[in-house]
Protein backbone atom coordinates (compact mmCIF):
# COMPACT_ATOMS: atom_id res chain seq x y z
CA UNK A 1 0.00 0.00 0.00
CA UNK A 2 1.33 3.76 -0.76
CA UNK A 3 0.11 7.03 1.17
CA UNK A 4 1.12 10.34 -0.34
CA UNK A 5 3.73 12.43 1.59
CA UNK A 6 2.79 14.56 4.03
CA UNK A 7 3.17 18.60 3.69
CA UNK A 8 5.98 18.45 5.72
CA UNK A 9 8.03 15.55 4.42
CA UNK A 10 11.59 17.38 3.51
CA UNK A 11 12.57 15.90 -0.29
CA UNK A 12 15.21 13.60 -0.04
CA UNK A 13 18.80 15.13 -1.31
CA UNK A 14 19.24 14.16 -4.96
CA UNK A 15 15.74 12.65 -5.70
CA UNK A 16 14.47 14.36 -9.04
CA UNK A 17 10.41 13.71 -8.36
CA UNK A 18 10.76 15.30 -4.51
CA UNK A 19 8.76 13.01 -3.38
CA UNK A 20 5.27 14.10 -4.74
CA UNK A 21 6.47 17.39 -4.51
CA UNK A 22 4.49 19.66 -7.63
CA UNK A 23 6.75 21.99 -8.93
CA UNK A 24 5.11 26.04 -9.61
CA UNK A 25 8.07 26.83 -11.84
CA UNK A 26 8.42 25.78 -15.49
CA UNK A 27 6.05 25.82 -18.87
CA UNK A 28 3.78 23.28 -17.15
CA UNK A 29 2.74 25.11 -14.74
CA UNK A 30 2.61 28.35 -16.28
CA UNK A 31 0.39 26.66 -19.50
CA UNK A 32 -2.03 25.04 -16.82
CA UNK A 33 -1.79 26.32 -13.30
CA UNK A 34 -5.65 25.34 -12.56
CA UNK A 35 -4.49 21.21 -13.16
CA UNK A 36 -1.53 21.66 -10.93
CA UNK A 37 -4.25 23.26 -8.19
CA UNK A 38 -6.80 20.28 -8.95
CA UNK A 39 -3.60 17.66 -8.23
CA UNK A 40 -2.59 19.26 -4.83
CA UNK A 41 -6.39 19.07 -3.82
CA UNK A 42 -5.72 15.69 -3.25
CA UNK A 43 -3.69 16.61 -0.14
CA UNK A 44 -6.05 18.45 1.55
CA UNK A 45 -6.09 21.81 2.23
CA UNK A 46 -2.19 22.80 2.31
CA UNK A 47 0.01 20.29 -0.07
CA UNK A 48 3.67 20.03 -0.78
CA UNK A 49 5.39 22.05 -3.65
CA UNK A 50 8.56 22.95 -4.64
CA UNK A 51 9.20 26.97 -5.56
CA UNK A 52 11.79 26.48 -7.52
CA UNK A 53 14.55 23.97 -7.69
CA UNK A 54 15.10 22.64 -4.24
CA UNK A 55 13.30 25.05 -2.68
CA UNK A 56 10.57 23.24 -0.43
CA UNK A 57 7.37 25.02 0.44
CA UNK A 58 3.78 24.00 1.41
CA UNK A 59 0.94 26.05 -0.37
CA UNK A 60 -2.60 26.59 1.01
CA UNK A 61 -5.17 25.63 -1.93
CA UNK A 62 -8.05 25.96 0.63
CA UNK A 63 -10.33 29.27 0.67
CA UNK A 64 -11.34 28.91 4.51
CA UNK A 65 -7.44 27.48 5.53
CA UNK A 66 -5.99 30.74 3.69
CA UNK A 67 -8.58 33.47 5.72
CA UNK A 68 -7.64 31.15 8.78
CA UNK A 69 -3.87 32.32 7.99
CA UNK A 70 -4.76 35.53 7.08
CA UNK A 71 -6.72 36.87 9.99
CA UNK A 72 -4.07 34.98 12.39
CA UNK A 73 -0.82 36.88 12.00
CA UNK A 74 0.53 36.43 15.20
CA UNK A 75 0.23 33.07 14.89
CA UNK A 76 1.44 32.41 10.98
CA UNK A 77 4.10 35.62 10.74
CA UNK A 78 5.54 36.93 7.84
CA UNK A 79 9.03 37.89 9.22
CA UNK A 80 11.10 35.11 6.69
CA UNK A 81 15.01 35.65 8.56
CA UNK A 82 15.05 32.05 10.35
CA UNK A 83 14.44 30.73 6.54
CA UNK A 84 16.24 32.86 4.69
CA UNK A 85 18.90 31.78 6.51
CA UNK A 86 19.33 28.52 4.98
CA UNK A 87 18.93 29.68 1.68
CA UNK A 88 21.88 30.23 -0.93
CA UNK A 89 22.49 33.50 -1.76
CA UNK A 90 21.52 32.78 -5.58
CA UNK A 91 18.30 31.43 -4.93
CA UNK A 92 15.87 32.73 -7.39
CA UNK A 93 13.04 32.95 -5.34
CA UNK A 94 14.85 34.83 -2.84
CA UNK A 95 14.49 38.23 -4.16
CA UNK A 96 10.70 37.99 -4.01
CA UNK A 97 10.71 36.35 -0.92
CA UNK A 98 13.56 37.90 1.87
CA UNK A 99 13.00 39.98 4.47
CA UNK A 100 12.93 43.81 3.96
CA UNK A 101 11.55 46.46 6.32
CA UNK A 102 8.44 46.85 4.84
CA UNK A 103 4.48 46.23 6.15
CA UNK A 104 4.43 43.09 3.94
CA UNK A 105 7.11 41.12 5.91
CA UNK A 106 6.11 42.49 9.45
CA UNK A 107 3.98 42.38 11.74
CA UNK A 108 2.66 44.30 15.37
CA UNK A 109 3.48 47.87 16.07
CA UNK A 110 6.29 48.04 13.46
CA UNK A 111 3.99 46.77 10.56
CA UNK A 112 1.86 49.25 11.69
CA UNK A 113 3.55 51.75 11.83
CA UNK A 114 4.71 50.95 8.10
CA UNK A 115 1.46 51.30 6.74
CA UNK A 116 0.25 54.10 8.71
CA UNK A 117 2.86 55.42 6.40
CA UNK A 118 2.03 53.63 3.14
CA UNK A 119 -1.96 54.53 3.35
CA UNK A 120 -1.68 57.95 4.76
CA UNK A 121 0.06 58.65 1.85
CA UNK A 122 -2.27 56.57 -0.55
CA UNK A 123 -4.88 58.65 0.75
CA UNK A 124 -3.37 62.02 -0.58
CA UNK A 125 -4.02 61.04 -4.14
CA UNK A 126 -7.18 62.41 -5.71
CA UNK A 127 -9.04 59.70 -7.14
CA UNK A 128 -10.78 61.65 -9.56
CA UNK A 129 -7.50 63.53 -11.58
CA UNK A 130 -5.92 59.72 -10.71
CA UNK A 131 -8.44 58.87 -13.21
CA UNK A 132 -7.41 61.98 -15.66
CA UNK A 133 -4.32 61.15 -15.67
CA UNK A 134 -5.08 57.49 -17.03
CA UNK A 135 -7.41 58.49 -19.60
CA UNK A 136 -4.93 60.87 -20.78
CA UNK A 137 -1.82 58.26 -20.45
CA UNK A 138 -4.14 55.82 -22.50
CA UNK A 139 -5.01 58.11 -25.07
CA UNK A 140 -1.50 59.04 -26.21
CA UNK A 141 -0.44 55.37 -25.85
CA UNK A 142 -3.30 54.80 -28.14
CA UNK A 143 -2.31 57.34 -30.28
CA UNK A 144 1.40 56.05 -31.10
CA UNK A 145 0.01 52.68 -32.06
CA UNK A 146 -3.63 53.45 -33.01
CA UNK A 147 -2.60 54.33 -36.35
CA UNK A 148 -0.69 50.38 -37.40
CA UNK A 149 -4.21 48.45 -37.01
CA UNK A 150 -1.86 46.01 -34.71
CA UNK A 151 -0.67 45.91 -31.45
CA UNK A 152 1.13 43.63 -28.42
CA UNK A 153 -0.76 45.46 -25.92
CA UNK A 154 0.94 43.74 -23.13
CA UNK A 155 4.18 45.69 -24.46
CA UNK A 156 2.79 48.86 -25.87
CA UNK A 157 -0.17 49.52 -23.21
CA UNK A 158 -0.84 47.06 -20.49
CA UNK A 159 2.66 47.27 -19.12
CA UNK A 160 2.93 51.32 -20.04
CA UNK A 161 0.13 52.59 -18.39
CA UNK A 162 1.33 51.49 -14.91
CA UNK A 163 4.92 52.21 -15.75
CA UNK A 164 3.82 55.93 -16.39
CA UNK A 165 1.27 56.23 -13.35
CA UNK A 166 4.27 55.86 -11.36
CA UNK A 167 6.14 57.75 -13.01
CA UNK A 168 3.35 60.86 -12.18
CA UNK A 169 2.88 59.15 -8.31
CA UNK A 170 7.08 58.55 -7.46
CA UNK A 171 6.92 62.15 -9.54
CA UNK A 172 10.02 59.80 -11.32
CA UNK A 173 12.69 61.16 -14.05
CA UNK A 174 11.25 58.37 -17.01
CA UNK A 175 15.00 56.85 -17.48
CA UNK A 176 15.03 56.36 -13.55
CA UNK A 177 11.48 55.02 -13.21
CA UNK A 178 12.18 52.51 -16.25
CA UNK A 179 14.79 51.22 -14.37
CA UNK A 180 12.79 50.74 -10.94
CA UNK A 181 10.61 48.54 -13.26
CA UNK A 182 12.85 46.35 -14.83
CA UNK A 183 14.86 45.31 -11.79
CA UNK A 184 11.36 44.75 -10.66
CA UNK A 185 10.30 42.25 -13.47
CA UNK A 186 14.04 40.82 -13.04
CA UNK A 187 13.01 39.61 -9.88
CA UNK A 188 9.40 38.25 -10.47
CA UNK A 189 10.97 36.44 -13.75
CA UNK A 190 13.91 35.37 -11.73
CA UNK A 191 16.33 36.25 -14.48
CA UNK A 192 19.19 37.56 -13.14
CA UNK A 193 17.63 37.92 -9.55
CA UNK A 194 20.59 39.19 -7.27
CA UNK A 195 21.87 41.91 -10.37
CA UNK A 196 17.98 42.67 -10.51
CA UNK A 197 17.62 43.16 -6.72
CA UNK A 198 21.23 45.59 -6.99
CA UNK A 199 19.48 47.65 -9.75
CA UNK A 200 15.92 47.47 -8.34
CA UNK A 201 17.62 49.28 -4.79
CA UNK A 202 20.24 51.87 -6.49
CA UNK A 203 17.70 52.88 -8.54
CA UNK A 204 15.47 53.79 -5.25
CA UNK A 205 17.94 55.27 -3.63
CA UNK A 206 18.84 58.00 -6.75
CA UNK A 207 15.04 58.80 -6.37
CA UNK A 208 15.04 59.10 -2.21
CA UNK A 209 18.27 61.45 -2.65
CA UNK A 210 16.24 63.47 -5.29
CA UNK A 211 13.20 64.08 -3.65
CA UNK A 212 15.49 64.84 0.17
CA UNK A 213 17.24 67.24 -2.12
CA UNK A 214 13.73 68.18 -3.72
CA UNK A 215 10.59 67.02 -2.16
CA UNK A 216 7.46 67.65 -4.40
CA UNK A 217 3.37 66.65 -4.39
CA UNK A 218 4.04 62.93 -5.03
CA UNK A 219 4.25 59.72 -2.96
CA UNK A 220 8.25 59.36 -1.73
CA UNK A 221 8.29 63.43 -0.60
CA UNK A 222 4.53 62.47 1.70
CA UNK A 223 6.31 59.54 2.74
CA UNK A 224 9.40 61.59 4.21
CA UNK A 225 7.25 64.16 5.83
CA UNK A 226 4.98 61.28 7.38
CA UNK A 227 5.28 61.72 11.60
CA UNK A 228 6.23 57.76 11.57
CA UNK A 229 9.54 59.67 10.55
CA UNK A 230 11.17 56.36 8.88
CA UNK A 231 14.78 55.92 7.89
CA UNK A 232 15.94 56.04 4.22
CA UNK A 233 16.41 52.28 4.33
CA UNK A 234 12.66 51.92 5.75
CA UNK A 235 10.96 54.41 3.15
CA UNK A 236 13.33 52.49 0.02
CA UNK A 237 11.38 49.64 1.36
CA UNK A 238 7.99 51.03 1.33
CA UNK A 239 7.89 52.71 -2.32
CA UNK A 240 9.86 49.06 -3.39
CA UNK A 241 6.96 47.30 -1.80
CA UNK A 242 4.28 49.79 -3.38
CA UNK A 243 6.54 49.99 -6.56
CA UNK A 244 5.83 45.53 -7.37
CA UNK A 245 2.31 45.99 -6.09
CA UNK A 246 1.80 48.25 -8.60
CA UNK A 247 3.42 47.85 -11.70
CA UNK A 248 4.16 44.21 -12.79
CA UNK A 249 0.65 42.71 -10.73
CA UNK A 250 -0.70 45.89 -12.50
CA UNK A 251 -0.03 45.32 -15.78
CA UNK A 252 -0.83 41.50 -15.58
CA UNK A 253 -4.49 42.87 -14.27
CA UNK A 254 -5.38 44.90 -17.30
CA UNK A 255 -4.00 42.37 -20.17
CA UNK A 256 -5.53 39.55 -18.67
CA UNK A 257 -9.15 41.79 -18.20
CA UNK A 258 -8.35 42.82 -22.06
CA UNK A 259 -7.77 38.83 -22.72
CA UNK A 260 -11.18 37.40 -21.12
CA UNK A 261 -13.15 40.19 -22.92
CA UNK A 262 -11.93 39.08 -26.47
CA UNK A 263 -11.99 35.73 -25.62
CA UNK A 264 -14.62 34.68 -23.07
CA UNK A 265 -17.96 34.46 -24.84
CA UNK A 266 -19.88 35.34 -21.71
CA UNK A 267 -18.08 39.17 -22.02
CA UNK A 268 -16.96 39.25 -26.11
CA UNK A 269 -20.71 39.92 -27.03
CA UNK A 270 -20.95 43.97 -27.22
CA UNK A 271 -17.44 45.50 -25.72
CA UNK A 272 -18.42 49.21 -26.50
CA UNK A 273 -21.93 48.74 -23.96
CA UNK A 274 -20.56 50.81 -21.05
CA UNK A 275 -18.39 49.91 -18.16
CA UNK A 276 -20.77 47.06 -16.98
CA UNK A 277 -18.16 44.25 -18.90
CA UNK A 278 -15.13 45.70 -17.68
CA UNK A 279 -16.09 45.62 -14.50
CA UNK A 280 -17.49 42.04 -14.53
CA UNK A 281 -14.23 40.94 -16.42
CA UNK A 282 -12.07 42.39 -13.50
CA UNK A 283 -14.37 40.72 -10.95
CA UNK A 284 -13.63 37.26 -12.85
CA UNK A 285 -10.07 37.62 -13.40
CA UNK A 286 -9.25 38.36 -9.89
CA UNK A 287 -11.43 35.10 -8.97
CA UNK A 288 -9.76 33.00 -11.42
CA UNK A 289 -6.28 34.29 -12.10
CA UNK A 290 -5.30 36.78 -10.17
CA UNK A 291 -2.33 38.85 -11.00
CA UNK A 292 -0.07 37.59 -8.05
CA UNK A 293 -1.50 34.18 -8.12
CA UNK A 294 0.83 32.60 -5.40
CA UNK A 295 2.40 34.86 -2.37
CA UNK A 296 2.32 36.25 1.31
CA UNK A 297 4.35 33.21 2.65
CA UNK A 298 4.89 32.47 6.70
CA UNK A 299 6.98 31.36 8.38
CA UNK A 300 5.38 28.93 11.75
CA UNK A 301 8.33 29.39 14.23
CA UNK A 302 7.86 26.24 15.42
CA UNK A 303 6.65 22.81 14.19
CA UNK A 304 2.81 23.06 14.79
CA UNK A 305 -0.76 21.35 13.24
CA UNK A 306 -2.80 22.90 11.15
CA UNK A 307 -5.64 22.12 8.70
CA UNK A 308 -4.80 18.42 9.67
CA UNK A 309 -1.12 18.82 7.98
CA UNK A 310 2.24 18.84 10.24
CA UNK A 311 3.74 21.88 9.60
CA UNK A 312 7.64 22.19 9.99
CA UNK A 313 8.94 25.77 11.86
CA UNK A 314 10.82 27.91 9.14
CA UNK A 315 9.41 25.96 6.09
CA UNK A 316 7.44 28.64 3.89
CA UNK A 317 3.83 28.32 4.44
CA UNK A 318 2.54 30.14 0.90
CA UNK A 319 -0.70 31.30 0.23
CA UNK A 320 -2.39 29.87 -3.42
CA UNK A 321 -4.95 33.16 -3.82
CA UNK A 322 -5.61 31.54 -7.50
CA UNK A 323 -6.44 27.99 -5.42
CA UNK A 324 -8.36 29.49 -2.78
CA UNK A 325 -10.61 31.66 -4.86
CA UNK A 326 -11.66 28.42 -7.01
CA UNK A 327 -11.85 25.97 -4.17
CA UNK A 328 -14.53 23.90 -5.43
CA UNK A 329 -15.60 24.02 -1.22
CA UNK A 330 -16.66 27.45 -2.36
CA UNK A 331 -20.58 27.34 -2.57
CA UNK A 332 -21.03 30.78 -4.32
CA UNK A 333 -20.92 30.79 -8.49
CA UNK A 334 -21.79 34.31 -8.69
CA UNK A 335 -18.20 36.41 -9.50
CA UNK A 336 -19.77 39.39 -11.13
CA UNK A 337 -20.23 42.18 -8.07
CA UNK A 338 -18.48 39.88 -5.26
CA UNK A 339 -15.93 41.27 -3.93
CA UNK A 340 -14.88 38.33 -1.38
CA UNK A 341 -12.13 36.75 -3.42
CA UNK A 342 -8.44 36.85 -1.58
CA UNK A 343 -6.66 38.68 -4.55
CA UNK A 344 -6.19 41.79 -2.36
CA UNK A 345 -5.22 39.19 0.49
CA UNK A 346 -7.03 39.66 3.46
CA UNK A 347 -6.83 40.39 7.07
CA UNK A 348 -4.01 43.52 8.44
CA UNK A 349 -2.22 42.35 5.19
CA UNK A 350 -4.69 43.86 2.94
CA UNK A 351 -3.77 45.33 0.26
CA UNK A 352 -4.34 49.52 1.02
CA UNK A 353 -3.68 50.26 -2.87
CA UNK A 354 -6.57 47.97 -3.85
CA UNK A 355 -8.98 51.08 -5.39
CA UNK A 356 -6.13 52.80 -6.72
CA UNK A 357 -5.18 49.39 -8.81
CA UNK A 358 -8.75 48.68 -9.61
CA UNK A 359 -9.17 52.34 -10.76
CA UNK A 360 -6.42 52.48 -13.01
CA UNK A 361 -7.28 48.95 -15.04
CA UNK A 362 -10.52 49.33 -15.23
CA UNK A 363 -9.98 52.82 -16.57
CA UNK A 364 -7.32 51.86 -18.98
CA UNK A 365 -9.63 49.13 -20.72
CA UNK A 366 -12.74 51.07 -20.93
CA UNK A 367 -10.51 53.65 -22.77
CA UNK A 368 -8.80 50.98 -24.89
CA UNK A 369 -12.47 49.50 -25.78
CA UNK A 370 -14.17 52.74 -26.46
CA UNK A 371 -11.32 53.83 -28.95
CA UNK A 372 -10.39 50.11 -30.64
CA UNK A 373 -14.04 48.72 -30.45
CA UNK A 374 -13.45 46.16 -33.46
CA UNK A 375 -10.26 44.78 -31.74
CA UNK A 376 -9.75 40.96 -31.99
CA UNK A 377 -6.81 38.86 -30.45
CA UNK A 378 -4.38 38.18 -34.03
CA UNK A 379 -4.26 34.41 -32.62
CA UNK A 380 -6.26 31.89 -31.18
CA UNK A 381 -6.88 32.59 -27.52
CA UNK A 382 -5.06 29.50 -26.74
CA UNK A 383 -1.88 29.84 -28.53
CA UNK A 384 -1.38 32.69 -26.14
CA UNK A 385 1.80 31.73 -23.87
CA UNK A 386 1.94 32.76 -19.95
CA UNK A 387 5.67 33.24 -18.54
CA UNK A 388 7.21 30.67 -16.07
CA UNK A 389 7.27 31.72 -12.35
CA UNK A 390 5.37 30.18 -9.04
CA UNK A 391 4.10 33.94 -8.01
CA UNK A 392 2.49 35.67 -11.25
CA UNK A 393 0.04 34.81 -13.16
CA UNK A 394 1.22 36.21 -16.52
CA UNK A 395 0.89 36.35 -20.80
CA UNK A 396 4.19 36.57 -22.70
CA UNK A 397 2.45 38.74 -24.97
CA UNK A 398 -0.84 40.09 -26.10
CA UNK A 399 -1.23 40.98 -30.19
CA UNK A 400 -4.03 41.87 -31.16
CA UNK A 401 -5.47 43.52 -34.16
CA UNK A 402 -7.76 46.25 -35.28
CA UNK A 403 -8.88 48.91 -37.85
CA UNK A 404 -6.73 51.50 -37.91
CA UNK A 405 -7.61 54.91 -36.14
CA UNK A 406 -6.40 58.20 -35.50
CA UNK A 407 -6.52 59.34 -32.35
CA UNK A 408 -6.19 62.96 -32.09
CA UNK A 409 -4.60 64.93 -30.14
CA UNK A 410 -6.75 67.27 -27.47
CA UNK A 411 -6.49 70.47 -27.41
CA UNK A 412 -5.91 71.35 -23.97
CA UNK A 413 -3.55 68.64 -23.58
CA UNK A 414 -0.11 69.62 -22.26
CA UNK A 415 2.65 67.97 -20.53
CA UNK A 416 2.45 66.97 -17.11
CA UNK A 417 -1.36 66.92 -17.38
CA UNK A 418 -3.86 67.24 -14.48
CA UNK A 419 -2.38 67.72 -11.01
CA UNK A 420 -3.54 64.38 -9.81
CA UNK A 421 -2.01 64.69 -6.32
CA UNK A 422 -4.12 67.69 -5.11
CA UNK A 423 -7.60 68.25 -4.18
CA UNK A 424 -9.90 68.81 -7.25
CA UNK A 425 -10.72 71.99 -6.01
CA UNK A 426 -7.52 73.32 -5.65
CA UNK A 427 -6.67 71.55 -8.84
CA UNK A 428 -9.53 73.80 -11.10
CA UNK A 429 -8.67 77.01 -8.98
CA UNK A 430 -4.88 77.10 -8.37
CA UNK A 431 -2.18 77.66 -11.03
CA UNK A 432 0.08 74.41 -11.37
CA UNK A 433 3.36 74.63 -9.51
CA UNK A 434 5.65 73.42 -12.54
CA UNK A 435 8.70 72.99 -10.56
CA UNK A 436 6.99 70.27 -8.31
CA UNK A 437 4.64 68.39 -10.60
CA UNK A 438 6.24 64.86 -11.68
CA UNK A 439 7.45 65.06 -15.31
CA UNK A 440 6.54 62.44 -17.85
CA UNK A 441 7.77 61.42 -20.76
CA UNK A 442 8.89 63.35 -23.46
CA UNK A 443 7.48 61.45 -26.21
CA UNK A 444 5.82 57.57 -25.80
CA UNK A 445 7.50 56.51 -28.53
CA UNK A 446 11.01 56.97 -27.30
CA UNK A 447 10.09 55.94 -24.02
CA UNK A 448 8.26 52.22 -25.49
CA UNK A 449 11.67 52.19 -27.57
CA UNK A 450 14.28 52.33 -24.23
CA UNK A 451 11.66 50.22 -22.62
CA UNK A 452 11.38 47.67 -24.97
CA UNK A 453 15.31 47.62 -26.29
CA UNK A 454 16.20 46.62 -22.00
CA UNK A 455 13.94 43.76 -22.19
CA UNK A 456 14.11 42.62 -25.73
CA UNK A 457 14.96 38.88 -24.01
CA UNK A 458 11.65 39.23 -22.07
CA UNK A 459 9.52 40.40 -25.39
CA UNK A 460 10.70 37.86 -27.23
CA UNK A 461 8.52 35.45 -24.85
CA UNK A 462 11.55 33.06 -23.92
């Protein structure tokens, strides 16, 4: 007779199978996460895995074990030291997964105190020019392609439009705020981690030194001036944090909304009908594949029972949000309108940039659907290829097609746009202060061209 390992059954040294351990790295995986989910069902409700080679982890595929986790934080901790430890300093996963001083990998009074910081600050930004500013991002992204009848919208808008919000929140020189995101993609991709990681914190550190030197209306100058009074290494940390939230999760959002609407029957019917199908796409995208479909690992500091599975102190405990939110224990089928899926997380671990991300995609595809209303994906929906990694849930690319249109250009469109970090009435009755308001770029086109000449490995789809 044979039993199936338990969750905490180490893999022997050497063994290539791990013992029944799934792997959540490779094209397998990425091509079909939902079968690898359905197999570690059959361990319960937390099952072995391995992150990436020899890298041991259990992941939580239940929907009630994960909200267990996250509403217990001083029981399952975040703080990953004792494990990181043991870890080689090229681990690929390591990146993603060490220990900074941020509110994602704390907990008590100092994570607290971190995102006192973090939504304090969040709270500064006026929704409504938040939303100018996207429609006005979108349209001139729109413009520089609108007029080929073609697109790979993951390249040319879905990863642009958060790359330039942040460039208008971090108020972010463009060449410095490309670089923040590709050491950021370095790391979710694992390419290069540790030389990702380097560039990922140099590049913060050029922006903290500009904005002590010249704080302005924009996230990292709030952020120094915030009573919590944190240290250059702790604020690095907290616009880092806010910086992958944002950007790579973001991006992954709005061209997998953009996907299931040309795609999915149930949505494909009449795209140009209002915001109604956006909304319901985003509701059923961050049920079924979240952007960050795997993350928010613990640490138990001691070997303990849970869920009916032994779990071993130090051995990352990692929360599945794209298992969870399709545990067939679930009784609801309604997505569209429900709002109690685990993609923001859950618990003092929530998300606190959840509106501002929702905001921004939904805005960016009902401006993408109003303009291209004929467009159609240039291949069949499944010849579309989703990069390798256990944490995202992401396409290679997204071409599409379309007839060609000219978008023109406003006329009281200027650069730097709306003042999206002030009050709307101060916005409409002050004059904007030019020497504080973040600059953007001087031209799309040059900026897709430096953007997409640094990754050409990553556009390529490897």
């Amino acid at each position: 007779m044979t039993t199936q390992p338990s969750a905490d059954q180490a893999p022997p040294t050497g063994c290539p199978a791990h013992e029944g351990r799934i792997p959540l790295y490779g094209q397998e995986f990425a091509a079909d996460p939902a079968a690898t989910y359905r197999a570690l069902r059959s361990h319960g409700p937390i099952a072995p895995v391995e992150l990436a080679p020899g890298v041991p982890a259990n992941l939580i595929v239940s929907y009630d074990a994960a909200l267990d986790v996250l509403r217990n934080p001083s029981t399952f901790p975040r703080d990953p030291r004792r494990w990181q430890a043991t870890m080689p300093a090229d681990c690929p996963v390591l990146p993603m997964m060490m220990y900074r001083p941020n509110c994602l990998f704390t907990d008590g009074p100092v994570h607290a105190r971190y995102r006192s910081v973090v939504t304090d600050s969040l709270a500064r930004v006026d929704q409504n020019a938040l939303r100018e500013n996207v429609e006005r991002t979108a349209e001139r992204l729109i413009r520089s392609f609108g007029k080929e009848g073609q697109v790979d919208l993951l390249a040319e808008y879905a990863l642009m439009v958060p790359l330039q919000m942040f460039q208008y929140l971090y108020g972010c020189p463009p060449e410095l705020g490309e670089r923040l995101v590709a050491g950021m993609i370095g790391i979710f991709d694992m390419i290069e981690p540790e030389k990702a990681n380097e560039q990922l914190t140099q590049s913060m550190i050029e922006l903290i030194t500009l904005k002590r030197a010249s704080p302005g209306q924009d996230m990292p100058s709030w952020m120094m001036a915030h009573p919590a009074n944190l240290t250059d290494e702790e604020l690095i940390h907290q616009l880092v944090l806010l910086m992958g939230a944002g950007t790579e999760p973001e991006k992954n959002l709005i061209a997998n909304g953009v996907r299931l609407l040309l795609a999915d029957e149930r949505f494909a019917g009449d795209l140009s009908g209002g915001s109604m199908p956006v909304e319901e796409a985003l509701d059923e995208v961050l049920w079924t594949d979240p952007p960050m479909a795997n993350y928010s690992a613990t640490y138990p500091v001691q070997d303990m029972d849970f869920a009916g599975v032994r779990l071993p102190a130090d051995t990352p405990l990692v929360l599945s949000f794209a298992a969870a939110n399709t545990d067939p224990a679930l009784t609801t089928g309604q997505r569209s309108g429900n709002r109690a899926h685990l993609a923001w997380s859950a618990g003092v671990h929530t998300c606190p940039a959840q509106q501002h991300a929702r905001l921004i995609a939904s805005v960016a595809i009902e401006k993408l659907l109003d303009t291209l209303p004929d467009m159609r994906l240039s291949v069949p929906v499944d010849q579309l290829t989703w990069r390798p990694g256990p944490f995202h849930r992401a396409l290679t690319a997204l071409p599409v097609r379309f007839t060609p249109v000219a978008v023109p250009v406003p006329l009281d469109e200027s650069p730097g746009g709306s003042r999206w970090n002030v009050p709307r009435s101060q916005s409409q009755s002050t004059h904007p202060d030019t020497t504080s308001t973040p600059r953007e770029p001087s031209s799309p086109s040059s900026g897709k061209r430096r953007w997409l000449s640094s990754l050409a490995r990553w556009w390529r789809g490897r």
